[in-house]
N, C-alpha and C. Protein backbone atom coordinates (compact mmCIF):
# COMPACT_ATOMS: atom_id res chain seq x y z
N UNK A 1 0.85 -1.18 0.00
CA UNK A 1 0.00 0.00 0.00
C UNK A 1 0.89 1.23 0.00
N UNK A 2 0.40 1.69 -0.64
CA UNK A 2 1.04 3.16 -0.63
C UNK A 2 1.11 4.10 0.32
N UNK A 3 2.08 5.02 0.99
CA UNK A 3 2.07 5.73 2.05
C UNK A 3 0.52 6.48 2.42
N UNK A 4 0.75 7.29 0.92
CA UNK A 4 -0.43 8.54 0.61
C UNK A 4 -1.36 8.10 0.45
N UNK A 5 -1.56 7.04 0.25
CA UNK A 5 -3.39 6.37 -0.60
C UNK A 5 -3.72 6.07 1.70
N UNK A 6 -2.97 6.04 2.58
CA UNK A 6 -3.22 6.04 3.79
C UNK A 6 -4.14 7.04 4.21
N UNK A 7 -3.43 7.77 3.76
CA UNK A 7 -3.84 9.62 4.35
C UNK A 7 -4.77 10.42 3.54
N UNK A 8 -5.72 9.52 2.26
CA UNK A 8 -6.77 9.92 1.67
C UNK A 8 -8.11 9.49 2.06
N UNK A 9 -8.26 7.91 2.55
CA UNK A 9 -9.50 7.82 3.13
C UNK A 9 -9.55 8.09 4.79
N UNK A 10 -10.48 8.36 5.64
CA UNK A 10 -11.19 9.08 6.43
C UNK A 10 -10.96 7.54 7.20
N UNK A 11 -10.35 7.59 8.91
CA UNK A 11 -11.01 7.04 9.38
C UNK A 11 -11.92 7.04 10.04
N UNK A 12 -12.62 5.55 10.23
CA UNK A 12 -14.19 5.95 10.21
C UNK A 12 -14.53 4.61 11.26
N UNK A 13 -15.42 5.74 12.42
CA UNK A 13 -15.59 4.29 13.46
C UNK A 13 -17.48 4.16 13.60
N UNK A 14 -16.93 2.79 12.84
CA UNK A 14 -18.44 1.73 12.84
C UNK A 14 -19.60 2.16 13.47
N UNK A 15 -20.43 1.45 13.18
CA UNK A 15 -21.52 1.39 13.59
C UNK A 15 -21.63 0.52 15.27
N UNK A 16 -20.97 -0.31 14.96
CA UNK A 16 -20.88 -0.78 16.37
C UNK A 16 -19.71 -1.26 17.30
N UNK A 17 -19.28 0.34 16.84
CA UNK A 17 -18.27 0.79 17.95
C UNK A 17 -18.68 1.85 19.14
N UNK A 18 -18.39 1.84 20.72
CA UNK A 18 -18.64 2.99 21.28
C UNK A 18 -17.10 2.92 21.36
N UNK A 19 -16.80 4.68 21.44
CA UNK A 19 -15.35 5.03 21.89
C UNK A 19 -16.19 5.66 23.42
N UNK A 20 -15.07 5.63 24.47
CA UNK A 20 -14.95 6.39 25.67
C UNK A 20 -13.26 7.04 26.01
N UNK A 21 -13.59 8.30 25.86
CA UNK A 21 -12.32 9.13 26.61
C UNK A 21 -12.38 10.13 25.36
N UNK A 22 -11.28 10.53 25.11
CA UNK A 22 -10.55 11.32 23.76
C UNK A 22 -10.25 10.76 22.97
N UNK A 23 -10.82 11.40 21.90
CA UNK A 23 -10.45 10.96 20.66
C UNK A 23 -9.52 12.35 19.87
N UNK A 24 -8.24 11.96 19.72
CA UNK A 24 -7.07 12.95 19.06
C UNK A 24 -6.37 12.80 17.52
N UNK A 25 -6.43 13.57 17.36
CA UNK A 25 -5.52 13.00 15.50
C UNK A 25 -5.64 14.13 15.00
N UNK A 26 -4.52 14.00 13.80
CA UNK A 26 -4.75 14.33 12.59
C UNK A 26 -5.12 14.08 11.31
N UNK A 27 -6.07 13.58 11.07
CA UNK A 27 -6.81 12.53 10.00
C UNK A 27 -8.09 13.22 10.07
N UNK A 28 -9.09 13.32 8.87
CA UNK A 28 -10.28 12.97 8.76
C UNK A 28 -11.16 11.72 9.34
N UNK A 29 -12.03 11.86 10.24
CA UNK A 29 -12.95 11.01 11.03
C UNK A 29 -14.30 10.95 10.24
N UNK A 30 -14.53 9.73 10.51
CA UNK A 30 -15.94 9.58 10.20
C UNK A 30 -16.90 8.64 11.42
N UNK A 31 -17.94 9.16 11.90
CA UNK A 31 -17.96 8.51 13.27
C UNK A 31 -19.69 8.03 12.56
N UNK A 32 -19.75 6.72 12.73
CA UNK A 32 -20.78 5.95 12.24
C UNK A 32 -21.46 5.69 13.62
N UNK A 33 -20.88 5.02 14.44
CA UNK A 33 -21.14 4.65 16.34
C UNK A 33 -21.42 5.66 17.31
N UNK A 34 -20.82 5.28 17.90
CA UNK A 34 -21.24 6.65 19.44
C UNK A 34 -19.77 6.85 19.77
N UNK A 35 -19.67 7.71 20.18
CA UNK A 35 -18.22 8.67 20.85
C UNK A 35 -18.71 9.02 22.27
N UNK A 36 -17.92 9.13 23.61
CA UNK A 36 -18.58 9.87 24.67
C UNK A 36 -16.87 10.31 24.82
N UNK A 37 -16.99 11.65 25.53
CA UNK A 37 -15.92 12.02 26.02
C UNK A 37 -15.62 13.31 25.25
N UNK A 38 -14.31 13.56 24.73
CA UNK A 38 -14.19 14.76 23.51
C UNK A 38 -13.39 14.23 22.72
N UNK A 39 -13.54 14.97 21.73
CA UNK A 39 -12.79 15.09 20.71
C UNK A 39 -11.98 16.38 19.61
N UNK A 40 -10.89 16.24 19.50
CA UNK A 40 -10.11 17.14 19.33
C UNK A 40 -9.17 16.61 17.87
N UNK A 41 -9.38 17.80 16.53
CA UNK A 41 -9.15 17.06 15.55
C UNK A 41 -8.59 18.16 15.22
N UNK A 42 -7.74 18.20 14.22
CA UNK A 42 -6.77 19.22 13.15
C UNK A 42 -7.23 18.55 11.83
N UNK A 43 -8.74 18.39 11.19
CA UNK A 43 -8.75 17.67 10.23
C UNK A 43 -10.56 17.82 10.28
N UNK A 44 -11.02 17.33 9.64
CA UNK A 44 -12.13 17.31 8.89
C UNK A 44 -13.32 15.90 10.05
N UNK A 45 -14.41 16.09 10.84
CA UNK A 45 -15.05 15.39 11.15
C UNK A 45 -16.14 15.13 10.83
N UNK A 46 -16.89 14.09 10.87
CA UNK A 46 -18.23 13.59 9.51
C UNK A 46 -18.62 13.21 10.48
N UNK A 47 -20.19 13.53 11.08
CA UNK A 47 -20.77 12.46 12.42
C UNK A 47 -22.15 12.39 11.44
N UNK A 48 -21.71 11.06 10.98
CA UNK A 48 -23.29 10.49 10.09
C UNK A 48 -24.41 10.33 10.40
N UNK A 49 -25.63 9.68 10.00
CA UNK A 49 -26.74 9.76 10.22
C UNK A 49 -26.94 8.84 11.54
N UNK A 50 -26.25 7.74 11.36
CA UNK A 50 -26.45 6.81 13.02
C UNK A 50 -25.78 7.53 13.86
N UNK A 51 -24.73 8.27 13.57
CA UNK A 51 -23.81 8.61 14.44
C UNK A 51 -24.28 9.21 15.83
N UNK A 52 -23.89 8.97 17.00
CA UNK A 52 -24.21 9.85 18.32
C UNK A 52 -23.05 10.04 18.92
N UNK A 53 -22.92 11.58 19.42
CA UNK A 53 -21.80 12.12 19.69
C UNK A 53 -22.19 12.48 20.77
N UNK A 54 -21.57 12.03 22.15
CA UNK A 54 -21.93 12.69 23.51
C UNK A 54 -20.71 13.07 23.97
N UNK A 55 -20.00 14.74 23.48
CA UNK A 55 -18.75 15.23 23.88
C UNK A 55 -18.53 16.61 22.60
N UNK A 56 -17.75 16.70 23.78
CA UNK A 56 -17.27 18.42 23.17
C UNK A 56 -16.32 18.05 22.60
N UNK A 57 -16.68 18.86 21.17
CA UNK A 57 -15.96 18.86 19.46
C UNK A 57 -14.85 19.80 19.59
N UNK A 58 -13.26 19.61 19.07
CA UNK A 58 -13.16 20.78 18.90
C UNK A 58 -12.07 20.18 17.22
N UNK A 59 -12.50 20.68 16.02
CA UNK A 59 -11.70 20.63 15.05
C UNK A 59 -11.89 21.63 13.58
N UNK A 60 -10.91 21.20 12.61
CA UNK A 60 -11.02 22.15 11.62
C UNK A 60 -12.19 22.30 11.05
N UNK A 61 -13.02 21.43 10.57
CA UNK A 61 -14.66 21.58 10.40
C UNK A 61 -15.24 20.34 10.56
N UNK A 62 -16.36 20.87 11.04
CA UNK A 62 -17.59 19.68 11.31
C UNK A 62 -18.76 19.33 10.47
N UNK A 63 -19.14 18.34 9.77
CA UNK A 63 -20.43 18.46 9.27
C UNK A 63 -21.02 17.26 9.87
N UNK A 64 -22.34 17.68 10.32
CA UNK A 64 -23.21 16.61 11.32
C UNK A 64 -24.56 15.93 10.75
N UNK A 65 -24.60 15.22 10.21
CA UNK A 65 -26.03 14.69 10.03
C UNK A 65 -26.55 13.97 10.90
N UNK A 66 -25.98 13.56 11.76
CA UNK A 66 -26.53 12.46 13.46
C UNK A 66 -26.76 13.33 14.29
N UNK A 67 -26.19 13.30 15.69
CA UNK A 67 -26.82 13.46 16.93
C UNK A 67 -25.12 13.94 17.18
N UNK A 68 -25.52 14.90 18.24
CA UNK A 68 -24.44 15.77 19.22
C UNK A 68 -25.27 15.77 20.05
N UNK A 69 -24.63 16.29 21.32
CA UNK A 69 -24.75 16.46 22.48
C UNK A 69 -23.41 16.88 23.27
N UNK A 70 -23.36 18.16 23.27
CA UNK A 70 -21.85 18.88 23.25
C UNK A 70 -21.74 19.90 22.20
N UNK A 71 -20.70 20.83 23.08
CA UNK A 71 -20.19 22.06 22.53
C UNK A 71 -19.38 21.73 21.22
N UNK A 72 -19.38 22.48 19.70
CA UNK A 72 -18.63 22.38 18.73
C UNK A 72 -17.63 23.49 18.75
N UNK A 73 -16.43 23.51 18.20
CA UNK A 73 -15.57 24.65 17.96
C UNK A 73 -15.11 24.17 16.66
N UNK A 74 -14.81 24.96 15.89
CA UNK A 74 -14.42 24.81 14.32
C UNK A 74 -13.52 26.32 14.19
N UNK A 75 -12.43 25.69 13.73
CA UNK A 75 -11.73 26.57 12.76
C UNK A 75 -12.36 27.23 11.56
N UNK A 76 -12.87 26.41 10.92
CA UNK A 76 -13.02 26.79 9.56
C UNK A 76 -14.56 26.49 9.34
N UNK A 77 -15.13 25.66 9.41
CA UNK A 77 -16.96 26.14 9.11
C UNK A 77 -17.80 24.50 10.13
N UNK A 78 -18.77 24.73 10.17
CA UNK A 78 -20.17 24.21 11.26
C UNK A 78 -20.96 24.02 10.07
N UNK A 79 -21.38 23.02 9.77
CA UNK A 79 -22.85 22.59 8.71
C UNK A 79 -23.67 21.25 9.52
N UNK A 80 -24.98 22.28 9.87
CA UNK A 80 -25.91 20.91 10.67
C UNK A 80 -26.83 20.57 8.87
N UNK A 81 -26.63 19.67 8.89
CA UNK A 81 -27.39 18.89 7.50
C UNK A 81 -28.95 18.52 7.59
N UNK A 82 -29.83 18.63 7.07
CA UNK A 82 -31.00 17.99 7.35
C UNK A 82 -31.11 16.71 7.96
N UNK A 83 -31.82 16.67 9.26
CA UNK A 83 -31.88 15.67 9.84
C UNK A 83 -30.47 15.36 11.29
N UNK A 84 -30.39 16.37 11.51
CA UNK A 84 -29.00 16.15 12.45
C UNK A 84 -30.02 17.07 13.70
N UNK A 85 -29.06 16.89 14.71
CA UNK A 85 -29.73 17.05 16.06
C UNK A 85 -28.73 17.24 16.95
N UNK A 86 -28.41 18.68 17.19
CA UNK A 86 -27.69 19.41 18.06
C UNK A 86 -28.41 19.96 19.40
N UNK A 87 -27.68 19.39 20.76
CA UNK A 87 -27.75 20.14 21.90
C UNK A 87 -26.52 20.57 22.36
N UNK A 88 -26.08 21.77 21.88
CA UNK A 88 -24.77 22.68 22.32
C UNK A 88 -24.47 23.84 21.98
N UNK A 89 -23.34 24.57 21.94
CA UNK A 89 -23.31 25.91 21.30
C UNK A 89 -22.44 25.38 20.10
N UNK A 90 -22.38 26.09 19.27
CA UNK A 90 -21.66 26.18 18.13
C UNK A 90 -20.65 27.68 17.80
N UNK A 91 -19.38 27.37 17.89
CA UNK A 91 -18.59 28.05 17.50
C UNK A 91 -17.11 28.35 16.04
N UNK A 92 -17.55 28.81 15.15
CA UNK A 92 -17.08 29.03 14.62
C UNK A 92 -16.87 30.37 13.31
N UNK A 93 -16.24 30.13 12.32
CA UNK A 93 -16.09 31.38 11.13
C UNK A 93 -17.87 31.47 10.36
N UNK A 94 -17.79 30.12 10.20
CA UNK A 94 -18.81 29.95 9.04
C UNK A 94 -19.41 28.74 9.87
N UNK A 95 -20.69 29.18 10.03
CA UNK A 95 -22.20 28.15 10.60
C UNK A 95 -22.71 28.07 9.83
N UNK A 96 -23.19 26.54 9.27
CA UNK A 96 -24.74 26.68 8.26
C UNK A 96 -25.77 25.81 8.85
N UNK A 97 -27.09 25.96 8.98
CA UNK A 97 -28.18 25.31 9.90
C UNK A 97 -29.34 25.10 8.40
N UNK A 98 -28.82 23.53 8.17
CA UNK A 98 -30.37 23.26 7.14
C UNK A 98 -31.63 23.19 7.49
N UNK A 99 -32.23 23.61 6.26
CA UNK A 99 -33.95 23.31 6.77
C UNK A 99 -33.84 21.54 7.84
N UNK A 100 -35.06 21.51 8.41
CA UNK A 100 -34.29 20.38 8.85
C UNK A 100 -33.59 20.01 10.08
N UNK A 101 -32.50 20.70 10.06
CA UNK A 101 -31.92 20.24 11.46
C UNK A 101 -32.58 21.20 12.61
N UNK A 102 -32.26 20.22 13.84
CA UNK A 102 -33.14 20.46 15.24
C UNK A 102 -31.41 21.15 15.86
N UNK A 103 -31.54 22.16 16.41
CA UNK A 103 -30.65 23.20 17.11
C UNK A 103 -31.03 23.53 18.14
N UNK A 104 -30.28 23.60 20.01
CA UNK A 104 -30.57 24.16 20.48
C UNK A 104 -29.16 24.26 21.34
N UNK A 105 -29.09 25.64 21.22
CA UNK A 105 -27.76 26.30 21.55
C UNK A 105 -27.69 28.01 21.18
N UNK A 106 -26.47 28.50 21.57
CA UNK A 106 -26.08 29.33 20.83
C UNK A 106 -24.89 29.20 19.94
N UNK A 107 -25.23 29.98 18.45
CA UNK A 107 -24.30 30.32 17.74
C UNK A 107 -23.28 31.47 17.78
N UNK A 108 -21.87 31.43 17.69
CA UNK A 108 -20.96 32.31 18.11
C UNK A 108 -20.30 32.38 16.70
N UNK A 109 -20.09 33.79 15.77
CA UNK A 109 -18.97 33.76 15.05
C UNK A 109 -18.72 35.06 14.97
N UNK A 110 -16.99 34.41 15.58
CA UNK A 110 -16.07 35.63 15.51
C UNK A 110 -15.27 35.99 14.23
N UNK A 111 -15.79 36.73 13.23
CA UNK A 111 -15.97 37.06 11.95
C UNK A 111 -15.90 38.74 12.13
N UNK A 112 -14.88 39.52 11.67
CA UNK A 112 -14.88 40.65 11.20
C UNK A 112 -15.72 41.06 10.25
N UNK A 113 -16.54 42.06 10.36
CA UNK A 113 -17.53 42.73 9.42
C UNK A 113 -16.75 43.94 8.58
N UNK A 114 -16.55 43.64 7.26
CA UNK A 114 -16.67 44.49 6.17
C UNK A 114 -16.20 45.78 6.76
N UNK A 115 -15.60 46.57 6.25
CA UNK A 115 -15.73 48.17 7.03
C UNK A 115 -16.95 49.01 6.35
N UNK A 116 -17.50 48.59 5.39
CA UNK A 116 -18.15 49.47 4.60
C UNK A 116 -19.62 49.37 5.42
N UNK A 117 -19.98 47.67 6.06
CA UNK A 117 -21.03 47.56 6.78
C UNK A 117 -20.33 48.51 8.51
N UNK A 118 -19.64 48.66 8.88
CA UNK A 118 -19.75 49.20 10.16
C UNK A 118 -19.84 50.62 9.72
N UNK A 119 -19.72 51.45 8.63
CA UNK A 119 -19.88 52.76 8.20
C UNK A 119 -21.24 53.05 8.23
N UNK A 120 -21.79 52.22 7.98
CA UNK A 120 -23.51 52.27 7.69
C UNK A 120 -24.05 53.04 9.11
N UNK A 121 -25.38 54.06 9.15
CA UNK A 121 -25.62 54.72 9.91
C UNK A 121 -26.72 54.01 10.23
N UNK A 122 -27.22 54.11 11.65
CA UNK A 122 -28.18 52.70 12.05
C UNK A 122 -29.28 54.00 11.94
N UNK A 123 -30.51 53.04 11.70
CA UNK A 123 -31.79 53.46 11.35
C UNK A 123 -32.58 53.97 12.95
């Protein structure tokens, strides 16, 4: 096998796997099972449609179509997909909330506004 053909697919934990504690890396995840504890990624995390996540996220981006339960932090962007089911806050650049997904939290993004929008004179 090739070094690089390693470091292109996503690992990805089953359907009938539970993890307990931390989960750490640098790899793309794909979490099919349940996770409890946190998780902390420099890489790309996928929590699928079975997926249940009971723990605080923190990585480069998240996209969720399963179940959370726990705080997200993202570098780079938050996408709840139709049919996903968040209880936490969400923090990051770029949030997207589909028709569809169930949210309850707050959203946080620390995003500089335009200068041309802070020039604007409020009504």
């Amino acid at each position: 096998m090739v070094a690089s053909a390693v470091h292109e697919a996503p690992c990805i934990i089953g359907p009938r796997i539970t993890v307990r504690g931390t989960l750490v890396g640098e790899e793309d995840v794909v979490i099919q099972g349940r996770v409890e504890g946190n998780i902390a990624l420099t890489a790309h995390l996928v929590i699928a449609e079975a997926g249940l996540v009971a723990a605080d996220i923190e990585a480069d981006s998240v996209d969720v179509r399963g179940q959370v339960e726990g705080d997200i932090v993202a570098a780079d962007a938050i996408i709840l997909r139709q049919g996903a089911r968040v209880a936490g806050n969400l923090r990051a650049p770029r949030v997207e909330i589909a028709d569809g997904a169930q949210f309850r939290g707050a959203v946080e993004m620390d995003v500089p506004l335009p200068g041309a929008v802070l020039r604007q004179p409020r009504r």
